[in-house]
C-alpha atoms as a PDB file:
ATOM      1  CA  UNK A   1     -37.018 136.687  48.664  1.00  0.00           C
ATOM      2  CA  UNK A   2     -35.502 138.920  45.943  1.00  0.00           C
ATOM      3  CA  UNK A   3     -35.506 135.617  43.160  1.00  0.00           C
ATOM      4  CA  UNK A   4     -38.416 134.159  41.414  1.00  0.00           C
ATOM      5  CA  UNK A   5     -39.879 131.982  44.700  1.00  0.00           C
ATOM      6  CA  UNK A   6     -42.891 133.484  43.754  1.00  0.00           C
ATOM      7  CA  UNK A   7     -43.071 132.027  40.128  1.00  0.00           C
ATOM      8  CA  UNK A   8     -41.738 129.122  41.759  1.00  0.00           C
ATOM      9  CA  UNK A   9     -44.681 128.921  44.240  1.00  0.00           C
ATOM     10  CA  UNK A  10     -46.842 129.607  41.734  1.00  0.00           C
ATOM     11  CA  UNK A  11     -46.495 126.907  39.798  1.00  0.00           C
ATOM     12  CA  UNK A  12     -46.785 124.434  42.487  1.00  0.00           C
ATOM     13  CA  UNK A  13     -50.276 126.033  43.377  1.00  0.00           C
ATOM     14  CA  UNK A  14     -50.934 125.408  40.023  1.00  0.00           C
ATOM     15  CA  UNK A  15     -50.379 121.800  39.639  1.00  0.00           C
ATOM     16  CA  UNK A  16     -51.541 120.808  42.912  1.00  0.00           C
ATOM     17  CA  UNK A  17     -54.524 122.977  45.184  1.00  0.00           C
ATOM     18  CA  UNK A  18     -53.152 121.938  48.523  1.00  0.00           C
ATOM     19  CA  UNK A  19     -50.035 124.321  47.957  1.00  0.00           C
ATOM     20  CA  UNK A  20     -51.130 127.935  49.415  1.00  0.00           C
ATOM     21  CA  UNK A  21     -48.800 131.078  48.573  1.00  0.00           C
ATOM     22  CA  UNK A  22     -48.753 133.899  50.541  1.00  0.00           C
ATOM     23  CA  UNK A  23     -47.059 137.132  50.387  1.00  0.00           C
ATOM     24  CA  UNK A  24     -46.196 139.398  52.828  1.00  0.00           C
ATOM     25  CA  UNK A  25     -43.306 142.223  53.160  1.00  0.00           C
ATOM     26  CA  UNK A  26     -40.065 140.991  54.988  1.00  0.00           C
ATOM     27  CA  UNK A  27     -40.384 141.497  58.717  1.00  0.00           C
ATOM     28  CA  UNK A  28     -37.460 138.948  59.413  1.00  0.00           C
ATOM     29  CA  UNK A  29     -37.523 135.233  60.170  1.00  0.00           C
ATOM     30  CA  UNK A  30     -39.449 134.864  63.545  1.00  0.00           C
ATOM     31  CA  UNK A  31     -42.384 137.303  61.629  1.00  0.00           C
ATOM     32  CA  UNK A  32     -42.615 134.759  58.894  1.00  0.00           C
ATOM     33  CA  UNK A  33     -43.364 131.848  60.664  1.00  0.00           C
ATOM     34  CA  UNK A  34     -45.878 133.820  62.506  1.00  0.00           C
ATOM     35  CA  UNK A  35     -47.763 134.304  59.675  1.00  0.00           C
ATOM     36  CA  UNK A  36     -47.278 130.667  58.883  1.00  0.00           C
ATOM     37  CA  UNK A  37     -48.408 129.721  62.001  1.00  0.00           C
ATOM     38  CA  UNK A  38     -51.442 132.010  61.871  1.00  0.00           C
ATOM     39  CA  UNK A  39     -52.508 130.862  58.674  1.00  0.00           C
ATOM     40  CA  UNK A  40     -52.164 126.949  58.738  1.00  0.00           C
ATOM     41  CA  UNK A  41     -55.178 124.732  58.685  1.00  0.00           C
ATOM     42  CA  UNK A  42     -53.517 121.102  59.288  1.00  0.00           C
ATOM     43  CA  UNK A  43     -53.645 119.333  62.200  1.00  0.00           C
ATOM     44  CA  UNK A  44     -49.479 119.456  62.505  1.00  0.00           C
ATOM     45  CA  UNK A  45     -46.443 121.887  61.792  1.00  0.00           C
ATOM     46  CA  UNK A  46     -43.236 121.670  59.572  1.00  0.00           C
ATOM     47  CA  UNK A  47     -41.133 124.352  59.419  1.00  0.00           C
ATOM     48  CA  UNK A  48     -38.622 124.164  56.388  1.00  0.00           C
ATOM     49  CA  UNK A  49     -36.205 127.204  55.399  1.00  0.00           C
ATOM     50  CA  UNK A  50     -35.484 128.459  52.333  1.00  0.00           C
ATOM     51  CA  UNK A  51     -31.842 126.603  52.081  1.00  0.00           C
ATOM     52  CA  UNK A  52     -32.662 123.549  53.802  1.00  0.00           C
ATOM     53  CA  UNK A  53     -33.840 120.109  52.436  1.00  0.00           C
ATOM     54  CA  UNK A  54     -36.298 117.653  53.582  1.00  0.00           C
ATOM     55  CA  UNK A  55     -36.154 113.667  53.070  1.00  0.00           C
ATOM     56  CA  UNK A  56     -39.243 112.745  50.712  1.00  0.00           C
ATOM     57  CA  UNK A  57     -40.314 110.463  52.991  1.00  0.00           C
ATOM     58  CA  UNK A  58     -40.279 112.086  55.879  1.00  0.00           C
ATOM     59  CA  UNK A  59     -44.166 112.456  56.780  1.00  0.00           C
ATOM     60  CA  UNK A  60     -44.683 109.229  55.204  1.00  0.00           C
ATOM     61  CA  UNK A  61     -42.398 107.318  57.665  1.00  0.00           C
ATOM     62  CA  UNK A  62     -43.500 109.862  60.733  1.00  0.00           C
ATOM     63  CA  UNK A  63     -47.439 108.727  59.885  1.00  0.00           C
ATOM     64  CA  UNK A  64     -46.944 105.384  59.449  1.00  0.00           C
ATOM     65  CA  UNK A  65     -46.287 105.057  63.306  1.00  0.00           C
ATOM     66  CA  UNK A  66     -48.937 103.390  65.366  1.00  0.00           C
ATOM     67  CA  UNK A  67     -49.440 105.825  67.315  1.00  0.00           C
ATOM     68  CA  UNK A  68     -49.617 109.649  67.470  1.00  0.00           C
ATOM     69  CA  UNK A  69     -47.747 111.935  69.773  1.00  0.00           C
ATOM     70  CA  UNK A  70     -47.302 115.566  70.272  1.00  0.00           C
ATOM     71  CA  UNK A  71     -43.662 116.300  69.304  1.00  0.00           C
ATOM     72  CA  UNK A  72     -41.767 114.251  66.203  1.00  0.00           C
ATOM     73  CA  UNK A  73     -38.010 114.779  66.630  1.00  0.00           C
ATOM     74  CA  UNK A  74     -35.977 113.450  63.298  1.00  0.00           C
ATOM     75  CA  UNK A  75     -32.225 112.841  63.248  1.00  0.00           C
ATOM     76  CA  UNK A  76     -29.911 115.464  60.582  1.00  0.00           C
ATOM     77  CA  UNK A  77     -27.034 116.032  58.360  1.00  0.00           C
ATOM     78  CA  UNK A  78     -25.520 118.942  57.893  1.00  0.00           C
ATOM     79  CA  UNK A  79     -23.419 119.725  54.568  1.00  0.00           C
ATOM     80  CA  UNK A  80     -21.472 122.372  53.017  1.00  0.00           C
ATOM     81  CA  UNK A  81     -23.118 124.946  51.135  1.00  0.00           C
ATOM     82  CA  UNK A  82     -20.864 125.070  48.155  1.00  0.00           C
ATOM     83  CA  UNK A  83     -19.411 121.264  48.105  1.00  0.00           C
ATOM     84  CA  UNK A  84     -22.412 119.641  48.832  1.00  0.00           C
ATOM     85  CA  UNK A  85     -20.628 117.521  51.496  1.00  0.00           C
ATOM     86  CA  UNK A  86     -21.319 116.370  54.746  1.00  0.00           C
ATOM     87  CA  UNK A  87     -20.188 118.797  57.115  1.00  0.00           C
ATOM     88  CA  UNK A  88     -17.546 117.118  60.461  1.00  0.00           C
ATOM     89  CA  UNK A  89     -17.748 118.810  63.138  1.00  0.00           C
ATOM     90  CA  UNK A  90     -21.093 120.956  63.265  1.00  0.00           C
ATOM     91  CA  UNK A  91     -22.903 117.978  64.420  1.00  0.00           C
ATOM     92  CA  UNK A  92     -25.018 118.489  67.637  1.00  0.00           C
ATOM     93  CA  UNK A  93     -27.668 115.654  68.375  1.00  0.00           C
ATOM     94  CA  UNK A  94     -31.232 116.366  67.986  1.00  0.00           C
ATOM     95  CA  UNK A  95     -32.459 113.515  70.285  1.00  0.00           C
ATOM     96  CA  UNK A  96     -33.425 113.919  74.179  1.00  0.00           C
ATOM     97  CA  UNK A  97     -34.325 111.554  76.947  1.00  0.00           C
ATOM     98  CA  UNK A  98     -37.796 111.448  76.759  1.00  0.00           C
ATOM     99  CA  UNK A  99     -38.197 112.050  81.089  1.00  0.00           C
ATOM    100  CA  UNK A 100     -35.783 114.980  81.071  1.00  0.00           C
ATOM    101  CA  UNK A 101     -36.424 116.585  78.031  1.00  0.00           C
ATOM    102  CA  UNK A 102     -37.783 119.829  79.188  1.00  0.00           C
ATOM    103  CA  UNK A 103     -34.536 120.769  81.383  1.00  0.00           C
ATOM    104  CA  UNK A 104     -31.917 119.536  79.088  1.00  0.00           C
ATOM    105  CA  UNK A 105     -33.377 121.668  75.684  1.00  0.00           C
ATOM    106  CA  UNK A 106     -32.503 124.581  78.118  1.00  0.00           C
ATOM    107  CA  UNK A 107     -28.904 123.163  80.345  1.00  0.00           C
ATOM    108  CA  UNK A 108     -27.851 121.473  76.938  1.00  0.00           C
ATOM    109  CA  UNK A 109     -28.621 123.512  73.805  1.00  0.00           C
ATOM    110  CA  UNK A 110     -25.818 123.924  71.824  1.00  0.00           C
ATOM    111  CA  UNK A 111     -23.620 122.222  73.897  1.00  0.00           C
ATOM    112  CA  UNK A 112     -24.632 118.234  73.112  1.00  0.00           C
ATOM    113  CA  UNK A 113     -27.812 119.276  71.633  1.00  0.00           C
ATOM    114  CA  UNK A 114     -29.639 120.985  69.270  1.00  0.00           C
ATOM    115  CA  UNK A 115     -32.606 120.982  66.790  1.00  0.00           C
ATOM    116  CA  UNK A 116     -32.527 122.542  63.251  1.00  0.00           C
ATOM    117  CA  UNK A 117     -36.379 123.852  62.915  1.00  0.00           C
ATOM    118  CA  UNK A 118     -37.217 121.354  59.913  1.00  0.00           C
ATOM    119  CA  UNK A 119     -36.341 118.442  62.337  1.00  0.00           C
ATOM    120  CA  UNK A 120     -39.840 118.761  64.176  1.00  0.00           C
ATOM    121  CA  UNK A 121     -43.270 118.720  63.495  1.00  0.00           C
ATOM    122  CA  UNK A 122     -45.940 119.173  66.013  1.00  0.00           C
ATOM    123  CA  UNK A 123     -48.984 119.326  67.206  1.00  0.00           C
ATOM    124  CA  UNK A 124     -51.173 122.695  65.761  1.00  0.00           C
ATOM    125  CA  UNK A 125     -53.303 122.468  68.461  1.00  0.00           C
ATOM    126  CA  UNK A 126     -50.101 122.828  70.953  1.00  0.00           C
ATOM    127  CA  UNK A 127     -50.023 126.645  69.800  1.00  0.00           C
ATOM    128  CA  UNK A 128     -53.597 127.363  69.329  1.00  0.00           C
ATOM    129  CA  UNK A 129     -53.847 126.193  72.762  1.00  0.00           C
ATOM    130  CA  UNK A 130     -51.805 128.002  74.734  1.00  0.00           C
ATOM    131  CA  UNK A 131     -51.200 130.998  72.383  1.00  0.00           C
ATOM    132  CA  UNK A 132     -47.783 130.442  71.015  1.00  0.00           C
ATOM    133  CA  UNK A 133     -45.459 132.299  68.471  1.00  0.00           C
ATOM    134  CA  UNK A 134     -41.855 133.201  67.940  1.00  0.00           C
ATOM    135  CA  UNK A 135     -40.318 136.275  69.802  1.00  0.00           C
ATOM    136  CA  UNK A 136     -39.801 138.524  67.222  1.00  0.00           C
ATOM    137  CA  UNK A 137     -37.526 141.332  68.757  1.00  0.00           C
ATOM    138  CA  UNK A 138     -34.895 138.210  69.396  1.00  0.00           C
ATOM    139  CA  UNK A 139     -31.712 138.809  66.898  1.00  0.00           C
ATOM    140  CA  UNK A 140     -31.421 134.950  66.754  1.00  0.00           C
ATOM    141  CA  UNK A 141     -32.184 131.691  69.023  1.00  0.00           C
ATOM    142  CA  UNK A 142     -35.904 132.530  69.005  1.00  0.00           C
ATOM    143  CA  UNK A 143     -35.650 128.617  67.550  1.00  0.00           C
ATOM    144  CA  UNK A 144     -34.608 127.653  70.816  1.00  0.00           C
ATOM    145  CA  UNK A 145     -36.981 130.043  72.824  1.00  0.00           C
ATOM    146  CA  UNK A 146     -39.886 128.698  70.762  1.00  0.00           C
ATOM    147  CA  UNK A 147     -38.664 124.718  71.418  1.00  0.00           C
ATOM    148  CA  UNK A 148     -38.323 125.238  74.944  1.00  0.00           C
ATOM    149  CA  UNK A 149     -41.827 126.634  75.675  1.00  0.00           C
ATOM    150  CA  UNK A 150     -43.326 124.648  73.010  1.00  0.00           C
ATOM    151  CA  UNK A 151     -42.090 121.569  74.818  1.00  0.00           C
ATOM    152  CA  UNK A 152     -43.116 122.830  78.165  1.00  0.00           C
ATOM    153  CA  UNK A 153     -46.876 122.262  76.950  1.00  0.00           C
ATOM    154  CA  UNK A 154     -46.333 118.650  75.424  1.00  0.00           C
ATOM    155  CA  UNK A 155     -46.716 115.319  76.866  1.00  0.00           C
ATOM    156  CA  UNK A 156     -45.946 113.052  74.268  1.00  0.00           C
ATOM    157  CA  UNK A 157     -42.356 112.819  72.414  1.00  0.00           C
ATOM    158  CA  UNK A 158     -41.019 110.806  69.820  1.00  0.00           C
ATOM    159  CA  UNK A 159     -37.129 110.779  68.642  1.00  0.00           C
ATOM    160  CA  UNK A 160     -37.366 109.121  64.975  1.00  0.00           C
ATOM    161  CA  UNK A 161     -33.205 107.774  63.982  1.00  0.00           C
ATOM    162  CA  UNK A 162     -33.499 108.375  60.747  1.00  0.00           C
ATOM    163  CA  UNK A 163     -32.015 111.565  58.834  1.00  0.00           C
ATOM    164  CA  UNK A 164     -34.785 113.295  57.282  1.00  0.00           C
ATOM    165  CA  UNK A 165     -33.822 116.939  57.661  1.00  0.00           C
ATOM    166  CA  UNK A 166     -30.922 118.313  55.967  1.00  0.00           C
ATOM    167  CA  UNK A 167     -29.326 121.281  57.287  1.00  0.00           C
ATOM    168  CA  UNK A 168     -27.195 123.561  54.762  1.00  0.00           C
ATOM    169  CA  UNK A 169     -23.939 125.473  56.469  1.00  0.00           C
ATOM    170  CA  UNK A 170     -23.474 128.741  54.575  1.00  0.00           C
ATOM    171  CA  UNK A 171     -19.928 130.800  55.376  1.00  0.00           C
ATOM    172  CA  UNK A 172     -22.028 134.013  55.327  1.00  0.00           C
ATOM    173  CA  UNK A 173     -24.705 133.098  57.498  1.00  0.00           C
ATOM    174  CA  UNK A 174     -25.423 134.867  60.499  1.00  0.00           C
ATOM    175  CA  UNK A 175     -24.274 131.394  62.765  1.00  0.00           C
ATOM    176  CA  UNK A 176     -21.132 133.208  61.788  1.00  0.00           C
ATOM    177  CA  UNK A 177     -21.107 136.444  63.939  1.00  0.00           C
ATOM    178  CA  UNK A 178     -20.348 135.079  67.298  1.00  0.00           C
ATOM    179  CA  UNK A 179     -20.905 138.052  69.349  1.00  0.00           C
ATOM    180  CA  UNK A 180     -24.617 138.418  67.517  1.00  0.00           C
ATOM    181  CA  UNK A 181     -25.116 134.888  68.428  1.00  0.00           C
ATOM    182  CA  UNK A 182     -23.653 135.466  71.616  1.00  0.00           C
ATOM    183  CA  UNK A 183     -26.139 138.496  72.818  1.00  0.00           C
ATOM    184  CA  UNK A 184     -29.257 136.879  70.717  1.00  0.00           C
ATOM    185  CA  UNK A 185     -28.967 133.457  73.336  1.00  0.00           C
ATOM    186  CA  UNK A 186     -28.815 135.777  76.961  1.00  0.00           C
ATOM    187  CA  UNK A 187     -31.461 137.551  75.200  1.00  0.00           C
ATOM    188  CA  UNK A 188     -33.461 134.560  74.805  1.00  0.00           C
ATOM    189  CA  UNK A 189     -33.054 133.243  78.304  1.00  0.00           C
ATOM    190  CA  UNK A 190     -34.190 135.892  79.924  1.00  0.00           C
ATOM    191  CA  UNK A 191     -36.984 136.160  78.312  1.00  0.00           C
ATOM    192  CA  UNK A 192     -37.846 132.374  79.026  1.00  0.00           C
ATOM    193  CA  UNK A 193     -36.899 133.229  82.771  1.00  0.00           C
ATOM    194  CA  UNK A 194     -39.311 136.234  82.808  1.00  0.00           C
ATOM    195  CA  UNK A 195     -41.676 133.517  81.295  1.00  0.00           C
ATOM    196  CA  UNK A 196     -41.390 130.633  83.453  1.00  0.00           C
ATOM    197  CA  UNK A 197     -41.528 132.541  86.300  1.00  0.00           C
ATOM    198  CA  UNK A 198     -44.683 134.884  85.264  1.00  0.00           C
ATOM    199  CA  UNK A 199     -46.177 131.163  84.580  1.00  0.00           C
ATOM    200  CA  UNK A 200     -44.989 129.778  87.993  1.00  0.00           C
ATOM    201  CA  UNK A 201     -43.244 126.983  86.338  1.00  0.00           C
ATOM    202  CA  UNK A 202     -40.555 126.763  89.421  1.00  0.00           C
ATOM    203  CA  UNK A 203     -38.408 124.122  87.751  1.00  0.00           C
ATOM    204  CA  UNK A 204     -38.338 125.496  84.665  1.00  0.00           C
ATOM    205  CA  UNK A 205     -37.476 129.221  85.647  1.00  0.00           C
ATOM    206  CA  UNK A 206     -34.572 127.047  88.039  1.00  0.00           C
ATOM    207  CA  UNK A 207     -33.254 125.506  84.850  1.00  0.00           C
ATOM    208  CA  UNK A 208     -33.557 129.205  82.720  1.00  0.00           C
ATOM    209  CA  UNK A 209     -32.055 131.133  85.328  1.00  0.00           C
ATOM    210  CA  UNK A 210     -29.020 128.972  85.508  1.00  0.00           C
ATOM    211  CA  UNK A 211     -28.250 128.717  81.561  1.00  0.00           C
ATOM    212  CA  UNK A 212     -28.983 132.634  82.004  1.00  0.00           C
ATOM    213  CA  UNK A 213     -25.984 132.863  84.395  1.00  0.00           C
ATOM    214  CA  UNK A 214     -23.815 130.607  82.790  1.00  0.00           C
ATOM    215  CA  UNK A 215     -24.010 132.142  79.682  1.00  0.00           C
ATOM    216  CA  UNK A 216     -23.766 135.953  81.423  1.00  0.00           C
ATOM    217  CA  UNK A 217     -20.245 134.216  82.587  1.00  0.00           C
ATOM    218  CA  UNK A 218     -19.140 132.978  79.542  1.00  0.00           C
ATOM    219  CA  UNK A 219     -19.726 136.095  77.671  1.00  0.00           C
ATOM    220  CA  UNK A 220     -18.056 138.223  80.214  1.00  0.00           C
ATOM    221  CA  UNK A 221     -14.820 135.545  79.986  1.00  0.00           C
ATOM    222  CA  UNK A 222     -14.929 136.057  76.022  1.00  0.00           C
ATOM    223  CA  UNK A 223     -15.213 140.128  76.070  1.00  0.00           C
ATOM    224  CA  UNK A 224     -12.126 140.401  78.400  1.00  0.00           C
ATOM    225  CA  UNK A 225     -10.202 137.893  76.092  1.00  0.00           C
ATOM    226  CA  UNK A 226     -10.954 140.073  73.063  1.00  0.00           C
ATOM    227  CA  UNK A 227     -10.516 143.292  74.994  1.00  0.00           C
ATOM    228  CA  UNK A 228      -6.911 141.622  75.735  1.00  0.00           C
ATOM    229  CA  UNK A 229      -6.418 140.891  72.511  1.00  0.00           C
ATOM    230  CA  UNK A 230      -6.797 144.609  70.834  1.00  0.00           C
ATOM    231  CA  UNK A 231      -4.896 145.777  73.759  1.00  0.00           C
ATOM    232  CA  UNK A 232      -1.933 143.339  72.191  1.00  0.00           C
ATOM    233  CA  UNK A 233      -2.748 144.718  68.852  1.00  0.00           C
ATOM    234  CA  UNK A 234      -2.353 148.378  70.056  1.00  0.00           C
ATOM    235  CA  UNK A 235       1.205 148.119  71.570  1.00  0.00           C
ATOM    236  CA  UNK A 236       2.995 145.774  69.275  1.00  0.00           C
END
């Protein structure tokens, strides 16, 4: 960050010892929760971005459960970055059924589904375990690389209703630059299918290597439609 988050961070360590800041130099967004990862002590993981909000009771309501599990899944809003309003629309449900929750992250992520990082927290041992981290040489989606191998390693899920994560919508952002977003996702399933199948998970690498070829087809649909289109352009 180029603003005062460090003063800001600062002070926080300051008034209470269980706040930790650490600095290191930018190495993009998949290196930074590395780190994070690397250096947490606690037993579980949130992930919250710089421009998104949490619900102050979020941890309160998630540890007041009976019972622990491996995965906590809350429920989101998303709103508009300079109005402040809820955003129509751009809504994609975080929620899963429990038995079939390891296929459909991968057949329906961003199609019914998806899951802003600050809606989970998990299990640290999950990732000390089994020696995972976010793919750093991903563009984007590394989100949804890291879910779906994350959740290949759990057994116990939880979808909490309530809306404790709140997701800001920037016009700037990189969500923006579909054909970044576009080559970031193939990206990311093939790596999971190279994954899945060096781990001889057979129904996984199934699953991967079908989202991998639907999505090869829908980007090969989209670059002869804009191909078409600057042809137009050209001879009008």
């Amino acid at each position: 960050s180029i603003d005062d988050t460090e003063d800001v961070a600062k002070k926080w360590c300051y008034k209470d010892s269980r706040f930790k800041y650490y600095y290191k130099i930018n190495g993009g967004l998949s290196s930074a929760r590395n780190r994070g990862l690397q250096i947490a002590t606690g037993d579980f993981i949130q992930f919250l971005d710089s421009d998104d909000l949490l619900h102050y009771k979020k941890f309160e309501e998630i540890f007041s459960l009976k019972h622990f599990f491996d995965i906590y899944i809350c429920d989101y809003i998303a709103f508009d970055n300079e109005t402040g309003d809820e955003v129509q629309g751009r809504y994609l449900s975080p929620f899963f059924e429990l038995k079939t929750i390891r296929e459909d992250i991968i057949l329906h992520w961003e199609i019914t589904k998806s899951i802003p990082c600050h809606c989970v927290v998990f299990r640290k041992e999950i990732i000390d375990n089994n020696n995972l981290k976010f793919l750093e040489s991903l563009p984007n989606h590394e989100d949804w690389c890291f879910w779906v191998i994350l959740f290949s390693f759990s057994e116990k899920f939880i979808n909490i209703p309530c809306k404790h994560a709140f997701y800001r919508i920037r016009k700037d952002s990189m969500c923006s630059n579909e054909e970044l977003m576009e080559k970031g996702f193939i990206m990311a399933a093939y790596h999971l299918q190279e994954y899945f199948k060096k781990k001889k998970k057979k129904k996984l690498y199934e699953a991967v290597k079908l989202r991998y070829n639907m999505l090869k087809k829908e980007a090969s649909k989209r670059l002869l439609e804009r191909l078409k289109q600057k042809i137009k352009e050209i001879f009008k």
